[in-house]
PDB file of N, CA and C in Angstrom:
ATOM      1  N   UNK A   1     -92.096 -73.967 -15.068  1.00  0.00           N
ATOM      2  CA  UNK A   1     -92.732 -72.806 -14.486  1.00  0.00           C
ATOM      3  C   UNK A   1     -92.205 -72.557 -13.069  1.00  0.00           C
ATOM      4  N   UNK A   2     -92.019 -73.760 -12.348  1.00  0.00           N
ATOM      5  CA  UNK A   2     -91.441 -73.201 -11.042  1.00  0.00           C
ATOM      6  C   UNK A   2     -90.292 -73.355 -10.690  1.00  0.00           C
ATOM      7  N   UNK A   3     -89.470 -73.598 -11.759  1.00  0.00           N
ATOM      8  CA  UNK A   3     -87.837 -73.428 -11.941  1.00  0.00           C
ATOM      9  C   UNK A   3     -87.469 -71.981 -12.206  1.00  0.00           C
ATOM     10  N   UNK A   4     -88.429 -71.370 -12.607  1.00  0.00           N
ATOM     11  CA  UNK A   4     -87.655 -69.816 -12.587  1.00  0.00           C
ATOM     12  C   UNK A   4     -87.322 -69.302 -11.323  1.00  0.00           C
ATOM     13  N   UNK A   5     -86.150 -68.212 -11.759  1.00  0.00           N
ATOM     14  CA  UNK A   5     -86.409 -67.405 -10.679  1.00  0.00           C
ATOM     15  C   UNK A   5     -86.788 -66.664  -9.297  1.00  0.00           C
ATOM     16  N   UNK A   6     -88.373 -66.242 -10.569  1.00  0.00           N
ATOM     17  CA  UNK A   6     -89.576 -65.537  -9.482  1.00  0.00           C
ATOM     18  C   UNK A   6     -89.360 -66.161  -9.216  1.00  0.00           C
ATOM     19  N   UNK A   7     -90.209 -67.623  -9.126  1.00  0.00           N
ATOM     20  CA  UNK A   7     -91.168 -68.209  -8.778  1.00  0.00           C
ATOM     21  C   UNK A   7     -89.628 -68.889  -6.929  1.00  0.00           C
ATOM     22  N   UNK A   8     -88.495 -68.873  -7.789  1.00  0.00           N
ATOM     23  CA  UNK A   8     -87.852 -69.625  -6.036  1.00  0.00           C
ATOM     24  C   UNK A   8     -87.715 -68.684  -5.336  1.00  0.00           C
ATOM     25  N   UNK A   9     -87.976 -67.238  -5.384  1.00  0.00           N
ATOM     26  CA  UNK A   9     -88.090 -66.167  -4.672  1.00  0.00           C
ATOM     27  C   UNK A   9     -89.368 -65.646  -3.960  1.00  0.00           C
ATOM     28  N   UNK A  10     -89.990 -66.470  -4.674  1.00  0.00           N
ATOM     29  CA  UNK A  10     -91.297 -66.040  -4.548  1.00  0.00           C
ATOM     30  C   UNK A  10     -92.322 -67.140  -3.072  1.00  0.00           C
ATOM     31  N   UNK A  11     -92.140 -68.246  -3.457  1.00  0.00           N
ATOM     32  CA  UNK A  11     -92.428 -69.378  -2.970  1.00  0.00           C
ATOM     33  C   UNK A  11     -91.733 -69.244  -1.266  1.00  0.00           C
ATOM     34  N   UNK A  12     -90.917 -68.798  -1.493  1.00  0.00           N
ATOM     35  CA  UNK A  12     -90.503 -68.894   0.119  1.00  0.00           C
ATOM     36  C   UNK A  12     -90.961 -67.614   0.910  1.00  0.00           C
ATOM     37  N   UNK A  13     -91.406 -66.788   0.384  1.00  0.00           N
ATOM     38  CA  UNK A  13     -91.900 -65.326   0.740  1.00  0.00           C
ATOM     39  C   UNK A  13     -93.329 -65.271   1.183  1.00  0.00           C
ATOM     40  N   UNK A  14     -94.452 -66.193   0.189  1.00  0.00           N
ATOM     41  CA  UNK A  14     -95.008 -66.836   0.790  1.00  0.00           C
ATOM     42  C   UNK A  14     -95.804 -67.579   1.598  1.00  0.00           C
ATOM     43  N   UNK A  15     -94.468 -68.724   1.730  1.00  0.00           N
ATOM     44  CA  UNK A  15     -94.505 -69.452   2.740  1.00  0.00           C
ATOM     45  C   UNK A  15     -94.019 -68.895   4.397  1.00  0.00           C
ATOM     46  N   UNK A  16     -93.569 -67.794   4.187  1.00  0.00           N
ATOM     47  CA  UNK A  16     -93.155 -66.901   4.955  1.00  0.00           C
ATOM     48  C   UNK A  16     -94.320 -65.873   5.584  1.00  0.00           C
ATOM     49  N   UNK A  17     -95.279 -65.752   4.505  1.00  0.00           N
ATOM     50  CA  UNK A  17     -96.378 -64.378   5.165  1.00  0.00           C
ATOM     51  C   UNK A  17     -97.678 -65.321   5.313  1.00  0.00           C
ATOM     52  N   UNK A  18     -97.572 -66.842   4.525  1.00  0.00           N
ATOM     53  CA  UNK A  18     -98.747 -67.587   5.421  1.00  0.00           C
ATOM     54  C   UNK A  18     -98.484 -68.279   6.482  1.00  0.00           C
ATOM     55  N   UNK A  19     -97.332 -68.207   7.370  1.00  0.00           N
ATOM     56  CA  UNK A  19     -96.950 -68.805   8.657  1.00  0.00           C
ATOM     57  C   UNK A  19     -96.831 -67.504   9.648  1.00  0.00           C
ATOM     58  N   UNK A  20     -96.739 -66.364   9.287  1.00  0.00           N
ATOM     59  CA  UNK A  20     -96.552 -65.020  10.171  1.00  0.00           C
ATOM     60  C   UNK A  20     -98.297 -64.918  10.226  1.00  0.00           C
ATOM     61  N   UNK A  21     -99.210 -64.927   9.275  1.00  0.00           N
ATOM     62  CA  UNK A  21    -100.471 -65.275   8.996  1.00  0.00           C
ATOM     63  C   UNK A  21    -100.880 -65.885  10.078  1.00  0.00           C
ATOM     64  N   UNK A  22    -100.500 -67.286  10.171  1.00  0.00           N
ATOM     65  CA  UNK A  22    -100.995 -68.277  11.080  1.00  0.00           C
ATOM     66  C   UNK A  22    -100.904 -67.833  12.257  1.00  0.00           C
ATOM     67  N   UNK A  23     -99.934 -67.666  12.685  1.00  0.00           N
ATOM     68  CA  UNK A  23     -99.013 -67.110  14.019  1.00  0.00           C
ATOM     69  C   UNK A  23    -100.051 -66.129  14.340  1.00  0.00           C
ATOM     70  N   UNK A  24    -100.242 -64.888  14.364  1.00  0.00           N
ATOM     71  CA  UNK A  24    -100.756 -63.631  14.259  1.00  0.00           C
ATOM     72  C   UNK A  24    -103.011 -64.125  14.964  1.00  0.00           C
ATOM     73  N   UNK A  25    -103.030 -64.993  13.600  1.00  0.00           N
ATOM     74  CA  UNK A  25    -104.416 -65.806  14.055  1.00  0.00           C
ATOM     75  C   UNK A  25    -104.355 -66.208  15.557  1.00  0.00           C
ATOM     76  N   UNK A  26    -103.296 -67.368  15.369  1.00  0.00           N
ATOM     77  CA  UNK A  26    -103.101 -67.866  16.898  1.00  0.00           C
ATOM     78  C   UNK A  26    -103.134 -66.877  17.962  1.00  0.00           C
ATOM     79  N   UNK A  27    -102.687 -66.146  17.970  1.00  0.00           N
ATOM     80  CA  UNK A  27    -102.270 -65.622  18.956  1.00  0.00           C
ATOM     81  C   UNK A  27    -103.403 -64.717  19.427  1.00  0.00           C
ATOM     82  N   UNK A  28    -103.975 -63.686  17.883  1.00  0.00           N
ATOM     83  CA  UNK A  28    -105.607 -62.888  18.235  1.00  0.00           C
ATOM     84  C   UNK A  28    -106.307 -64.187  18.718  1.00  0.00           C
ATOM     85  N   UNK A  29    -106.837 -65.166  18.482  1.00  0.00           N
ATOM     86  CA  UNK A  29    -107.541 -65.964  18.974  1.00  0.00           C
ATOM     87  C   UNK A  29    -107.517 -66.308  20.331  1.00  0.00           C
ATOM     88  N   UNK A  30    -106.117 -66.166  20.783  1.00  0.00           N
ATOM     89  CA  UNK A  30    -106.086 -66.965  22.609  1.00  0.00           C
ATOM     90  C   UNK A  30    -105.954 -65.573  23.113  1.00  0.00           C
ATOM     91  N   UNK A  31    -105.676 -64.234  22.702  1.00  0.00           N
ATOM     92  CA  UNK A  31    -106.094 -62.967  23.237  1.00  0.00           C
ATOM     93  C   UNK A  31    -107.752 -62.585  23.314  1.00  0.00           C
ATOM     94  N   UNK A  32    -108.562 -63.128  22.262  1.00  0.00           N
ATOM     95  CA  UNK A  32    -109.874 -62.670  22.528  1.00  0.00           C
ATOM     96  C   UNK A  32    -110.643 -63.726  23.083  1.00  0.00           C
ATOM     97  N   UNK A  33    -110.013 -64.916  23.242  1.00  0.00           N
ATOM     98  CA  UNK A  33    -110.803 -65.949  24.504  1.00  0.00           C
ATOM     99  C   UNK A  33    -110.216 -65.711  25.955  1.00  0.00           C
ATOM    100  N   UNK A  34    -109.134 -64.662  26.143  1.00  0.00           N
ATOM    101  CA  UNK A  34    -108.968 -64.769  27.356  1.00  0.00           C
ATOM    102  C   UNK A  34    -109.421 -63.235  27.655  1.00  0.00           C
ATOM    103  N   UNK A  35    -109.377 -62.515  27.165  1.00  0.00           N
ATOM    104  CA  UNK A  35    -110.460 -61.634  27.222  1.00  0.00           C
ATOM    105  C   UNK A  35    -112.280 -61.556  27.180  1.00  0.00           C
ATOM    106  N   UNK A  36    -112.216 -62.326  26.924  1.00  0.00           N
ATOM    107  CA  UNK A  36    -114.042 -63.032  27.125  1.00  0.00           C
ATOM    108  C   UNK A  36    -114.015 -63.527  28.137  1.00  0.00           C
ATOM    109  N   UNK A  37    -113.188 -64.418  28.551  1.00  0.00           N
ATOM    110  CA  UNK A  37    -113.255 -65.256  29.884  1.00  0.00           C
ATOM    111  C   UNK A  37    -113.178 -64.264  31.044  1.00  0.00           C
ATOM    112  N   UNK A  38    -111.862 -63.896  30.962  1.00  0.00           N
ATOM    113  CA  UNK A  38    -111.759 -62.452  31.732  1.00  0.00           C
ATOM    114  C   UNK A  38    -113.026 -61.393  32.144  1.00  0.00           C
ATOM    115  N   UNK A  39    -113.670 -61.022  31.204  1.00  0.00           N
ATOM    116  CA  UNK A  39    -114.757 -60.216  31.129  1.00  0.00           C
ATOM    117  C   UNK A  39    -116.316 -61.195  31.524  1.00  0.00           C
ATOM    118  N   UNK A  40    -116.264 -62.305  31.531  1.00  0.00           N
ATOM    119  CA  UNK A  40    -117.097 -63.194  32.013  1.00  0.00           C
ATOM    120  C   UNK A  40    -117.365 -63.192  33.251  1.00  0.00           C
ATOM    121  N   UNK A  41    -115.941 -63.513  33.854  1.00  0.00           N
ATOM    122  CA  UNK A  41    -115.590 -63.565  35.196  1.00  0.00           C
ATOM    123  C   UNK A  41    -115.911 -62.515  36.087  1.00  0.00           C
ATOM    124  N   UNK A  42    -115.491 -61.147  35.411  1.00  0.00           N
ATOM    125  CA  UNK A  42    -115.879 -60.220  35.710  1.00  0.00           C
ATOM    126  C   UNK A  42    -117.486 -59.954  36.129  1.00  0.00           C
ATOM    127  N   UNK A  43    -118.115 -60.389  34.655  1.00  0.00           N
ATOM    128  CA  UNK A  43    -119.453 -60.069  35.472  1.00  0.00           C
ATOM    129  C   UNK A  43    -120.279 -61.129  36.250  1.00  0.00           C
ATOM    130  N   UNK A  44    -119.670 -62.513  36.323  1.00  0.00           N
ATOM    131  CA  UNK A  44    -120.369 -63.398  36.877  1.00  0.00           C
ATOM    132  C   UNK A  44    -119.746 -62.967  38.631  1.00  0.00           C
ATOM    133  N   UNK A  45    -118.851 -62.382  38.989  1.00  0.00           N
ATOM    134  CA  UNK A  45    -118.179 -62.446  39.980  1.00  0.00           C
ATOM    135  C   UNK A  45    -119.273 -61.248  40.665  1.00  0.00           C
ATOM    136  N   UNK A  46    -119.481 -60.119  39.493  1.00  0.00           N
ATOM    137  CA  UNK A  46    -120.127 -58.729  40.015  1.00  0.00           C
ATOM    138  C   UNK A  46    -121.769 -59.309  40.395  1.00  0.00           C
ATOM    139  N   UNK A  47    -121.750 -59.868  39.685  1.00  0.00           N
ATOM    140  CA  UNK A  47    -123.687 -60.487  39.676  1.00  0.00           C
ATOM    141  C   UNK A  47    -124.175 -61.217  40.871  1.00  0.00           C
ATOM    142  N   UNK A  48    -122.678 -62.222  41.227  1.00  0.00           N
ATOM    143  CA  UNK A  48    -123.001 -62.881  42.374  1.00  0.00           C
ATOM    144  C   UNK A  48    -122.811 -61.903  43.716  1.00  0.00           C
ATOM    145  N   UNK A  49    -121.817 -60.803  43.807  1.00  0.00           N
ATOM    146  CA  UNK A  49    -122.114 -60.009  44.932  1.00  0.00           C
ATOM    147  C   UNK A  49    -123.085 -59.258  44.818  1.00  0.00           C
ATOM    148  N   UNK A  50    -124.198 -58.922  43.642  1.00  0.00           N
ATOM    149  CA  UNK A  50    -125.293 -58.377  44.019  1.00  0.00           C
ATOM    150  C   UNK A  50    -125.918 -59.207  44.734  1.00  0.00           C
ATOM    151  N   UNK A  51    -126.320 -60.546  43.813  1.00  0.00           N
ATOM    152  CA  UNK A  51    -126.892 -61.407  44.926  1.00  0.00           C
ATOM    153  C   UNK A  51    -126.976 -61.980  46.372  1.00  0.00           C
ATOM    154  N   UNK A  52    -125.658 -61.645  46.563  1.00  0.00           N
ATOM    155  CA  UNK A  52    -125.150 -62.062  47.707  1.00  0.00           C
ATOM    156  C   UNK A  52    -125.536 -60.715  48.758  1.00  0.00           C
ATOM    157  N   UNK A  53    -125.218 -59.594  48.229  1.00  0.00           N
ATOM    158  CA  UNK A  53    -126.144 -58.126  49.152  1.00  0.00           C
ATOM    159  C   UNK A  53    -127.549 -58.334  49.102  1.00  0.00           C
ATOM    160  N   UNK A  54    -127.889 -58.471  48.295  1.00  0.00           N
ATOM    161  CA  UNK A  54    -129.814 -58.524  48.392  1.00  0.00           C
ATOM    162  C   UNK A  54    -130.168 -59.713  49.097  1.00  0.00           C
ATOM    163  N   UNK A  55    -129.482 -61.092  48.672  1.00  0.00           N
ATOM    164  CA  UNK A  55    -129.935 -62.072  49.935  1.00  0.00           C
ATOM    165  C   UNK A  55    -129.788 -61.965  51.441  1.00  0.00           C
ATOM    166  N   UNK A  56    -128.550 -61.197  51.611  1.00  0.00           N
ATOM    167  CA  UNK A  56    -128.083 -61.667  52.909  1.00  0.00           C
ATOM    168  C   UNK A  56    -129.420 -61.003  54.071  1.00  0.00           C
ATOM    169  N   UNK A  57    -129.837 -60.298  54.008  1.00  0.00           N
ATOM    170  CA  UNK A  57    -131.201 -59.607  54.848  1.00  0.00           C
ATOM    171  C   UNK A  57    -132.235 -60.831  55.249  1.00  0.00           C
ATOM    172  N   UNK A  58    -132.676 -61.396  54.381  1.00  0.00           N
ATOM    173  CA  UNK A  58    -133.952 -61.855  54.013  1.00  0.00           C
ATOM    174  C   UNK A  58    -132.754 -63.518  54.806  1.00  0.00           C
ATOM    175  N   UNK A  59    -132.036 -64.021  54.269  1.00  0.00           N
ATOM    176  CA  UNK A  59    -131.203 -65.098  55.098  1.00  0.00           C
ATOM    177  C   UNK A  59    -130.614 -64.973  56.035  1.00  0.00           C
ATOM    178  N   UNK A  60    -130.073 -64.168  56.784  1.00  0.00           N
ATOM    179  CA  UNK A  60    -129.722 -63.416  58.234  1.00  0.00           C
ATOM    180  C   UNK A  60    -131.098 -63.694  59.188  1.00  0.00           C
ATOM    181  N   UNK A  61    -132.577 -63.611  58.525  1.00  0.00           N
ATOM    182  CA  UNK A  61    -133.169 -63.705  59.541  1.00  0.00           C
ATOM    183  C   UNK A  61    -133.885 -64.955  59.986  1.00  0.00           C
ATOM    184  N   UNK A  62    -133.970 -65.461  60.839  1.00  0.00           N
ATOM    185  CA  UNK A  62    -134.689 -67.279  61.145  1.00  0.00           C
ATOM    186  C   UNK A  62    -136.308 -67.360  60.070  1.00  0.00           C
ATOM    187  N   UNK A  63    -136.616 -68.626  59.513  1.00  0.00           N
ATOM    188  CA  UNK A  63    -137.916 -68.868  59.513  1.00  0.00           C
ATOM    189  C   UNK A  63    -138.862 -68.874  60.059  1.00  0.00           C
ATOM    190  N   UNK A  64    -140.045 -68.154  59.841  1.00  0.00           N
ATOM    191  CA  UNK A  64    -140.932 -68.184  60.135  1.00  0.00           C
ATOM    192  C   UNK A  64    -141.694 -68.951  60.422  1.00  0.00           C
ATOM    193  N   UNK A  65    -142.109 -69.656  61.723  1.00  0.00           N
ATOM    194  CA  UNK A  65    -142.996 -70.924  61.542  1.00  0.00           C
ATOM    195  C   UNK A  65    -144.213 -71.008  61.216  1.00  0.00           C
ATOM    196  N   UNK A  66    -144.454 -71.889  60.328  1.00  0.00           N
ATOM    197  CA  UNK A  66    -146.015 -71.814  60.048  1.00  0.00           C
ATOM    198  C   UNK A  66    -146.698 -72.970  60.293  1.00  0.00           C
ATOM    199  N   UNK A  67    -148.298 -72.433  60.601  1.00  0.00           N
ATOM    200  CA  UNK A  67    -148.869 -74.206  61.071  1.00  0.00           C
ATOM    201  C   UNK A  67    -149.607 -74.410  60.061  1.00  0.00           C
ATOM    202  N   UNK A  68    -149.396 -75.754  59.946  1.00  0.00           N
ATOM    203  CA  UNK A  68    -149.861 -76.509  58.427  1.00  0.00           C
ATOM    204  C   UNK A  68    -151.220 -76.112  58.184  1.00  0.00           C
ATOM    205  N   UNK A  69    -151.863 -75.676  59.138  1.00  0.00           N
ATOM    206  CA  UNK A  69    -153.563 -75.378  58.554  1.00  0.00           C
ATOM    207  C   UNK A  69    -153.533 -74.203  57.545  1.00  0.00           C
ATOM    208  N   UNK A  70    -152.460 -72.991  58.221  1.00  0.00           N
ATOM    209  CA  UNK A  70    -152.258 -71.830  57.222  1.00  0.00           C
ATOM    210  C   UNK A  70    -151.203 -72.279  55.564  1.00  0.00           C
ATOM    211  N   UNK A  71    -150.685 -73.291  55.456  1.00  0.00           N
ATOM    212  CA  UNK A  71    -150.157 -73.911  54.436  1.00  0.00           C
ATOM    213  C   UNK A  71    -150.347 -75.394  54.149  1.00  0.00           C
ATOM    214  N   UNK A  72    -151.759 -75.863  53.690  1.00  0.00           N
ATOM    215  CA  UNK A  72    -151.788 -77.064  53.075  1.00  0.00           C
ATOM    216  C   UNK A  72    -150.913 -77.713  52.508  1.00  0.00           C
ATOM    217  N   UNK A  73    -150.562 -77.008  51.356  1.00  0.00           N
ATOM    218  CA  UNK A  73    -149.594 -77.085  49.721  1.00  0.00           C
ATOM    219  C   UNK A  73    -148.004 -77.869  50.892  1.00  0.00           C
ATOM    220  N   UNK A  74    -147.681 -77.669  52.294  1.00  0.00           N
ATOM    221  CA  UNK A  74    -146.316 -78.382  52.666  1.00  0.00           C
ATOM    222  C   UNK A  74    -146.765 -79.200  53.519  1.00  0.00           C
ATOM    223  N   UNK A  75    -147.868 -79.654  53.684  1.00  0.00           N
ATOM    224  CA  UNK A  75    -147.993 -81.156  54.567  1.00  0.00           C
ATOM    225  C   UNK A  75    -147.515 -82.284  54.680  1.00  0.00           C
ATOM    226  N   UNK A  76    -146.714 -82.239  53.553  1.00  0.00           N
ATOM    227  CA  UNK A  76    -145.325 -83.437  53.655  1.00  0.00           C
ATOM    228  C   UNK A  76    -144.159 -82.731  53.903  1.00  0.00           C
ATOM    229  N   UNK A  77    -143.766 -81.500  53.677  1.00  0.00           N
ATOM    230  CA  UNK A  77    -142.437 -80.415  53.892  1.00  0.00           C
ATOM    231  C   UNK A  77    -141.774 -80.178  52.386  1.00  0.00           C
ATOM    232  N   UNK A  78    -140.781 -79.651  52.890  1.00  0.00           N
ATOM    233  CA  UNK A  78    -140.366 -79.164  51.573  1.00  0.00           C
ATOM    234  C   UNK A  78    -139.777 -79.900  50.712  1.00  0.00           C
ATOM    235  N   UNK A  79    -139.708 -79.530  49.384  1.00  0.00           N
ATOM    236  CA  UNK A  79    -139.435 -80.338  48.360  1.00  0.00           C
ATOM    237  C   UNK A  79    -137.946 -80.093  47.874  1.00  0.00           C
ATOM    238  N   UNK A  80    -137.095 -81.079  47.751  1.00  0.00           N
ATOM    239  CA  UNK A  80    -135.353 -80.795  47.180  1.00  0.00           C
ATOM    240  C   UNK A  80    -135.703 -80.898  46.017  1.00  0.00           C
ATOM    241  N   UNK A  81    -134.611 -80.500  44.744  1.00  0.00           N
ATOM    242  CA  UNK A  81    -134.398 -81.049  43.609  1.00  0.00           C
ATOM    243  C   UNK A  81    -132.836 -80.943  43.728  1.00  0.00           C
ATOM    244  N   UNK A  82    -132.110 -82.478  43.400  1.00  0.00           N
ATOM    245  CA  UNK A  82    -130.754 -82.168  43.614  1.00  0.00           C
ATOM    246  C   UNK A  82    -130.610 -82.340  42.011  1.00  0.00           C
ATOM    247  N   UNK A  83    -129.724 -80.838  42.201  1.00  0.00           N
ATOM    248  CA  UNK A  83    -128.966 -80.786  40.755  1.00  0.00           C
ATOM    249  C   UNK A  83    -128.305 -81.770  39.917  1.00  0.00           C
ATOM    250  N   UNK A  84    -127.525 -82.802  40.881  1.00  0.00           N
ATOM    251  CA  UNK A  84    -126.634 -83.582  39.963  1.00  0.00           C
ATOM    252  C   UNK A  84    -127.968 -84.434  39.146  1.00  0.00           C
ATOM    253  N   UNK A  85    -128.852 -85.622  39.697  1.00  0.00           N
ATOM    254  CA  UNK A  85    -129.507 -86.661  38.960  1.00  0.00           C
ATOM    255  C   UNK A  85    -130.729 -86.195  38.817  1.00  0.00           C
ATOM    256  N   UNK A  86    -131.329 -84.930  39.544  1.00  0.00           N
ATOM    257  CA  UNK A  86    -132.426 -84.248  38.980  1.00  0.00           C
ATOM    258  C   UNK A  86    -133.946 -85.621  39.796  1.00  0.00           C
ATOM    259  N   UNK A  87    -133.043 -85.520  40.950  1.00  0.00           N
ATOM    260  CA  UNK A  87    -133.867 -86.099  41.640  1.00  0.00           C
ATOM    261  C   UNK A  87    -135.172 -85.318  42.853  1.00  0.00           C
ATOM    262  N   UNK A  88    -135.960 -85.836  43.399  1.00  0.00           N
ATOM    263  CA  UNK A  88    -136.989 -85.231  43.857  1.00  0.00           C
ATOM    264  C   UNK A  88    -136.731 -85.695  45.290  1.00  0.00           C
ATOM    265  N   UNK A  89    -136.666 -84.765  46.403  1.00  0.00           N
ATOM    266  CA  UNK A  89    -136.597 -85.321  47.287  1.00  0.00           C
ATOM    267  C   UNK A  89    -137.633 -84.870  48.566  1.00  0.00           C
ATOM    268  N   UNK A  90    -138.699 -85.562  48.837  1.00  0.00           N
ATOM    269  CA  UNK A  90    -139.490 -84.916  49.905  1.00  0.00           C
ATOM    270  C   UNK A  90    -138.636 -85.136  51.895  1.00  0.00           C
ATOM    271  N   UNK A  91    -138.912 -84.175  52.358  1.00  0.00           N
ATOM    272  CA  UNK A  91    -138.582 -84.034  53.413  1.00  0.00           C
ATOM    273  C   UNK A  91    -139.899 -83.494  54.582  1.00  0.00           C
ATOM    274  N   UNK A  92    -140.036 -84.718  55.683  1.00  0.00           N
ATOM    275  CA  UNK A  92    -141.243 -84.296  56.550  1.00  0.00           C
ATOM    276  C   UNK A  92    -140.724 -83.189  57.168  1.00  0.00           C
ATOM    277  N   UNK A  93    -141.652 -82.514  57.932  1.00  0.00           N
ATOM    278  CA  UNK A  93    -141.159 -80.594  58.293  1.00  0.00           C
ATOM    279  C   UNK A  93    -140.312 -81.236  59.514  1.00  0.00           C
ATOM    280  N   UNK A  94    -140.177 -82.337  60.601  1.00  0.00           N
ATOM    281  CA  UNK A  94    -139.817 -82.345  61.601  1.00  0.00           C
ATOM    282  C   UNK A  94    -137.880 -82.502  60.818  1.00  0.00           C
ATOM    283  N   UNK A  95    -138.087 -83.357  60.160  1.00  0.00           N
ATOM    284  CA  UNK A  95    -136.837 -83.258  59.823  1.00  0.00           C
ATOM    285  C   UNK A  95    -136.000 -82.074  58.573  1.00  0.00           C
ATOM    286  N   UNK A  96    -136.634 -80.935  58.699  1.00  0.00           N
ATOM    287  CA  UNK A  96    -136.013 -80.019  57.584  1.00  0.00           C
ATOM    288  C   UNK A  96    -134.772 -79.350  58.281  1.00  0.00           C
ATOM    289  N   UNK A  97    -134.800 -79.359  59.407  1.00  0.00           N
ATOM    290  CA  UNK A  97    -133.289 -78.611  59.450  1.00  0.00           C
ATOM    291  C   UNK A  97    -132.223 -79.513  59.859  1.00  0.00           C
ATOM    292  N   UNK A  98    -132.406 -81.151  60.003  1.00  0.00           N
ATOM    293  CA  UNK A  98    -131.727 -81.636  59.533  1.00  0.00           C
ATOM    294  C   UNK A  98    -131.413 -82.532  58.143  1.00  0.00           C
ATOM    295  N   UNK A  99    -131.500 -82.210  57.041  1.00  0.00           N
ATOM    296  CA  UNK A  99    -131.561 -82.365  55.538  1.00  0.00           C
ATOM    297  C   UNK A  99    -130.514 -81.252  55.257  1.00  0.00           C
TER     298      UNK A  99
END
């Protein structure tokens, strides 16, 4: 059956349109991940300069001091959570602006 002919004409033809196949995959595939990424970037880049306009007002201006009688809830000071170990970190108010 695969001594004919067709079939040695056939077989390499193919093996020919399932490797142009492959190729073609490859290639849409690393075009529509770098277009996602691309377009990611895009809006993570746009999102953070909103943020970055709406904060800067409200962080431009010094803290407000408050005396602990008008805020119970920080009588030890403020509270960290550091991202990496998801640790808790209390800080007394005298030392918050250096932390």
């Amino acid at each position: 059956m695969f001594n004919s002919i067709r079939w040695r004409i056939a077989i390499p033809y193919i093996l020919l349109i399932l490797a142009v196949m492959l190729a073609l995959g490859l290639i849409l595939a690393n075009f529509l991940r770098q277009n996602y990424l691309s377009q990611l970037e895009h809006e993570l880049s746009s999102n953070a300069y909103l943020l970055a306009e709406a904060l800067e007002a409200p962080l431009s201006q010094p803290p407000a001091a408050q005396a602990p009688a008008q805020c119970p809830h920080r009588s030890v000071g403020p509270t960290y959570i550091s991202p990496i170990s998801s640790l808790v970190l209390l800080a007394y108010a005298s030392d918050f602006h250096t932390v």
